[in-house]
N, C-alpha and C. Protein backbone atom coordinates (compact mmCIF):
# COMPACT_ATOMS: atom_id res chain seq x y z
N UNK A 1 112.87 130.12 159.23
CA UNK A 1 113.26 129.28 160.33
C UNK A 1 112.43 127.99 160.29
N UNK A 2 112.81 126.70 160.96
CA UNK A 2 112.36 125.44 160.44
C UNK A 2 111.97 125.55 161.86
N UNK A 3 110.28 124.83 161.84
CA UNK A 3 109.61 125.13 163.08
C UNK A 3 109.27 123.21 163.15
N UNK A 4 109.04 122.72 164.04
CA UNK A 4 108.68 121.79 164.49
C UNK A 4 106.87 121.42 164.56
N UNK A 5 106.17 120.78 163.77
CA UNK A 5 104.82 120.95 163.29
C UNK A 5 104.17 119.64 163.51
N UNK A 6 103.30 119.22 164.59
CA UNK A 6 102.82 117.53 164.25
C UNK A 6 104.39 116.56 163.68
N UNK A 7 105.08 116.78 165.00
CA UNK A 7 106.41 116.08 164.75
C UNK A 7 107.14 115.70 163.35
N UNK A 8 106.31 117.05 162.70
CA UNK A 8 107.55 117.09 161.30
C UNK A 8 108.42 118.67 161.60
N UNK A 9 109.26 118.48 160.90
CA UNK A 9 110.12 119.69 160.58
C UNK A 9 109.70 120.37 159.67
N UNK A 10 109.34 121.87 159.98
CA UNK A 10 108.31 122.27 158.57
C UNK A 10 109.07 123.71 158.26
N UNK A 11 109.33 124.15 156.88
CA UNK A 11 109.41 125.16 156.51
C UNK A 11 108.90 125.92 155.73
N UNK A 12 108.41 126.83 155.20
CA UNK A 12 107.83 127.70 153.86
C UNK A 12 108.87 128.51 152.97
N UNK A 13 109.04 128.22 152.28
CA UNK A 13 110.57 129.28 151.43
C UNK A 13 109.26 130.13 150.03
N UNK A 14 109.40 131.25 150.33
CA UNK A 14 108.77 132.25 149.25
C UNK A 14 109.85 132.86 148.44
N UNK A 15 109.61 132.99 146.87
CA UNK A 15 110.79 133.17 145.80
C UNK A 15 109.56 134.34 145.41
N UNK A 16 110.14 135.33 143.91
CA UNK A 16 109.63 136.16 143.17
C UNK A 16 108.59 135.24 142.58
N UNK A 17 108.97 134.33 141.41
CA UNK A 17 108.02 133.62 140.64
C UNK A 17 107.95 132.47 140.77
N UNK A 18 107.13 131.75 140.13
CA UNK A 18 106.63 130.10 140.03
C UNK A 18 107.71 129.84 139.20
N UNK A 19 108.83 130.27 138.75
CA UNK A 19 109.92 129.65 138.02
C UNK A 19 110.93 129.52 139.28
N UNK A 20 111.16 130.51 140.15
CA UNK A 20 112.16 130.12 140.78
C UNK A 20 111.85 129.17 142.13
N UNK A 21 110.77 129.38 142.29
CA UNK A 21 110.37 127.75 143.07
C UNK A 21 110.58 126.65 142.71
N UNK A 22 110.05 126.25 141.27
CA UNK A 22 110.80 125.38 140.76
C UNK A 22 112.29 124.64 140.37
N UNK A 23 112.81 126.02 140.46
CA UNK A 23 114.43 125.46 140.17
C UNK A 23 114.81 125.37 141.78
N UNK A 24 114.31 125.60 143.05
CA UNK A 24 114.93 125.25 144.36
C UNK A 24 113.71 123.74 144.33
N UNK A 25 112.74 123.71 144.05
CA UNK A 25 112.48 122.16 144.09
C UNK A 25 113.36 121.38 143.82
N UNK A 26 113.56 121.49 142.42
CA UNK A 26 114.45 120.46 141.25
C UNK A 26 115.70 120.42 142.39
N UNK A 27 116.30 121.31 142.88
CA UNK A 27 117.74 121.43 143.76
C UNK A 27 117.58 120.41 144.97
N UNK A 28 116.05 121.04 145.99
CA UNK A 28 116.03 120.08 147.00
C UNK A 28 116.10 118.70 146.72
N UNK A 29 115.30 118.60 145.33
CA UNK A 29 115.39 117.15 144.87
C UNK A 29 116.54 116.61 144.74
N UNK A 30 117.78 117.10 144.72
CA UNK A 30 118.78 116.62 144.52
C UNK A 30 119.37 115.99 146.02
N UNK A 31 119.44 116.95 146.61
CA UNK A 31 120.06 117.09 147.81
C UNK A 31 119.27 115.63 148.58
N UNK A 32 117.86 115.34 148.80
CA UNK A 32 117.01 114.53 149.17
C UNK A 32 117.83 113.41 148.40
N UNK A 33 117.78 113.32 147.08
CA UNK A 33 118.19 112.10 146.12
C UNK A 33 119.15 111.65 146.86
N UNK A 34 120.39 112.24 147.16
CA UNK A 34 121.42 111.68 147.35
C UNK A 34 121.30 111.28 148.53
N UNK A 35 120.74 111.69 149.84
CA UNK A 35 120.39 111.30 151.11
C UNK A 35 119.32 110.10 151.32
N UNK A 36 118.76 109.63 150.01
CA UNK A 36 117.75 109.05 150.10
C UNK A 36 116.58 109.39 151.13
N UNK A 37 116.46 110.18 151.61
CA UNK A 37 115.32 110.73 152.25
C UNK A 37 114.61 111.75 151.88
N UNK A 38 113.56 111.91 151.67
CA UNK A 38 112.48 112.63 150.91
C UNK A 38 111.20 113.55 151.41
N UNK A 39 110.90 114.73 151.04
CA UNK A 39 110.41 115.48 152.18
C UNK A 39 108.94 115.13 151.34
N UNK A 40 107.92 115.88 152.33
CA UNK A 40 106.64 116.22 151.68
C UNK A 40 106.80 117.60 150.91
N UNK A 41 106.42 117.90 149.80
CA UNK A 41 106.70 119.42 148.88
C UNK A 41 105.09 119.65 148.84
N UNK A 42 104.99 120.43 149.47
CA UNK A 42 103.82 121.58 148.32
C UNK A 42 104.15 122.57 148.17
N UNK A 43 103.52 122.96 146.95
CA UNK A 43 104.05 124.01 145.74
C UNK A 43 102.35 125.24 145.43
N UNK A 44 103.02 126.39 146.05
CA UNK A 44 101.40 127.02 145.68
C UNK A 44 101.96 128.31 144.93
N UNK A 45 102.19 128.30 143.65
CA UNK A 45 102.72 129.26 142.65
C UNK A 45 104.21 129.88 143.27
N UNK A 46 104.52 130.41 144.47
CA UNK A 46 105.73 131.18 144.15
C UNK A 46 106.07 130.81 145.81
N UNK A 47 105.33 129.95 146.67
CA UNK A 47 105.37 129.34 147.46
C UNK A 47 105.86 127.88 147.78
N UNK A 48 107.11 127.41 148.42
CA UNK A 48 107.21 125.97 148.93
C UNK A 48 106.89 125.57 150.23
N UNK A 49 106.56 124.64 150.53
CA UNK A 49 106.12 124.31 151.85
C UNK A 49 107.15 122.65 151.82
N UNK A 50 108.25 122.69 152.46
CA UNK A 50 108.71 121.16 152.80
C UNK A 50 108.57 120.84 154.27
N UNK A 51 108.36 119.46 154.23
CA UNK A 51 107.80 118.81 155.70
C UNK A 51 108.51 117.62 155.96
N UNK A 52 109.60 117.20 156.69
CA UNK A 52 110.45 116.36 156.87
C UNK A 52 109.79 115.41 158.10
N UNK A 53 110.20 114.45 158.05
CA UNK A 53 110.01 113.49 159.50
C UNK A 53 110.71 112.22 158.58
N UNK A 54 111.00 111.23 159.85
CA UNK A 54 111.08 110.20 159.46
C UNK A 54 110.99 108.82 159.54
N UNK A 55 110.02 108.34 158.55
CA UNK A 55 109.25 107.45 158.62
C UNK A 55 109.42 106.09 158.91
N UNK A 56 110.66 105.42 158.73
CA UNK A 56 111.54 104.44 159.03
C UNK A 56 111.71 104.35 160.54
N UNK A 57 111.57 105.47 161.21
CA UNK A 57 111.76 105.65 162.71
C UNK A 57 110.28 106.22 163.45
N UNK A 58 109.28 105.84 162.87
CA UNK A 58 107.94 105.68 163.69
C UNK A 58 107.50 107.31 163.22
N UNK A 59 108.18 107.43 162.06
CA UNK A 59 107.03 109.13 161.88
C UNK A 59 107.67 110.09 162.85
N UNK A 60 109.28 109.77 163.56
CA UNK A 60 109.81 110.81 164.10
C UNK A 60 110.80 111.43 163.51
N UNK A 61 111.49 113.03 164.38
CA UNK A 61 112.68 113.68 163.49
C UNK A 61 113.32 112.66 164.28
N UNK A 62 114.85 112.35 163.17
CA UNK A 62 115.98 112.27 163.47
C UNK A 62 116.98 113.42 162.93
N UNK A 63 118.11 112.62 162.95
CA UNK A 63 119.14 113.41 162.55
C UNK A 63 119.39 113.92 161.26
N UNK A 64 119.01 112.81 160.05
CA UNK A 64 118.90 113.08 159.23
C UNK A 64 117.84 114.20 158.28
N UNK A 65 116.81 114.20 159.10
CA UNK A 65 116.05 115.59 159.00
C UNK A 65 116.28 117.05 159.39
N UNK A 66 116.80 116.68 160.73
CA UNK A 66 118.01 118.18 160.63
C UNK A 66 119.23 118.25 159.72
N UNK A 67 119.71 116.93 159.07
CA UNK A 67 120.95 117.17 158.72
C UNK A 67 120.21 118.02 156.83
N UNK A 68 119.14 117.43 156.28
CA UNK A 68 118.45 117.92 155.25
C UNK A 68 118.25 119.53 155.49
N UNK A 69 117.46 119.92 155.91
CA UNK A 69 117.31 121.20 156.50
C UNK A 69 118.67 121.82 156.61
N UNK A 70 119.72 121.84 157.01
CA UNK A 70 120.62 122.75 156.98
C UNK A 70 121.03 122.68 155.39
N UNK A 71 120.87 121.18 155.06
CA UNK A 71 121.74 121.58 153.55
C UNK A 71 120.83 122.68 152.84
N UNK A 72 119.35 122.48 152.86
CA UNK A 72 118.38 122.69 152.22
C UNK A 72 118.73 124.45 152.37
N UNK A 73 119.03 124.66 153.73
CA UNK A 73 119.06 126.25 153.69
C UNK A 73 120.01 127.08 153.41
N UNK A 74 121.12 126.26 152.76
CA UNK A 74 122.50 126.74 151.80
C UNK A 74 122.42 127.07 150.45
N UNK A 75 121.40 126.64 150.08
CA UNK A 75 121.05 127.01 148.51
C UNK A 75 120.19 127.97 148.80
């Protein structure tokens, strides 16, 4: 569930290995690419941590940070 954190949108997604974290990075990366909006990623072996806000709008959520997050949680 995407929790609301120091007015970012924050989630943690845990996979089996440090390979399949990587291939949902490479994915979010896509999804971000095309939206032009871009999360914060940290990566701790089999762990992601993405952190949305947006920065164009004073470091707050908009819409487009919820609209990321739902795509994000279809893959």
């Amino acid at each position: 569930m995407w929790e609301i954190k120091n007015k970012q949108l924050v989630k943690t997604f845990q996979f089996e290995t440090f390979e399949e974290a990587i291939v949902f990075i490479n994915a979010v990366a896509k999804f971000c690419t095309s939206e032009n909006h871009h999360p914060e990623i940290v990566n701790v072996y089999n762990k992601v941590k993405l952190s949305f806000c947006t920065h164009d709008a004073g470091n707050s959520l908009t819409e487009l940070d919820y609209k990321l997050a739902k795509l994000i949680d279809t893959l």
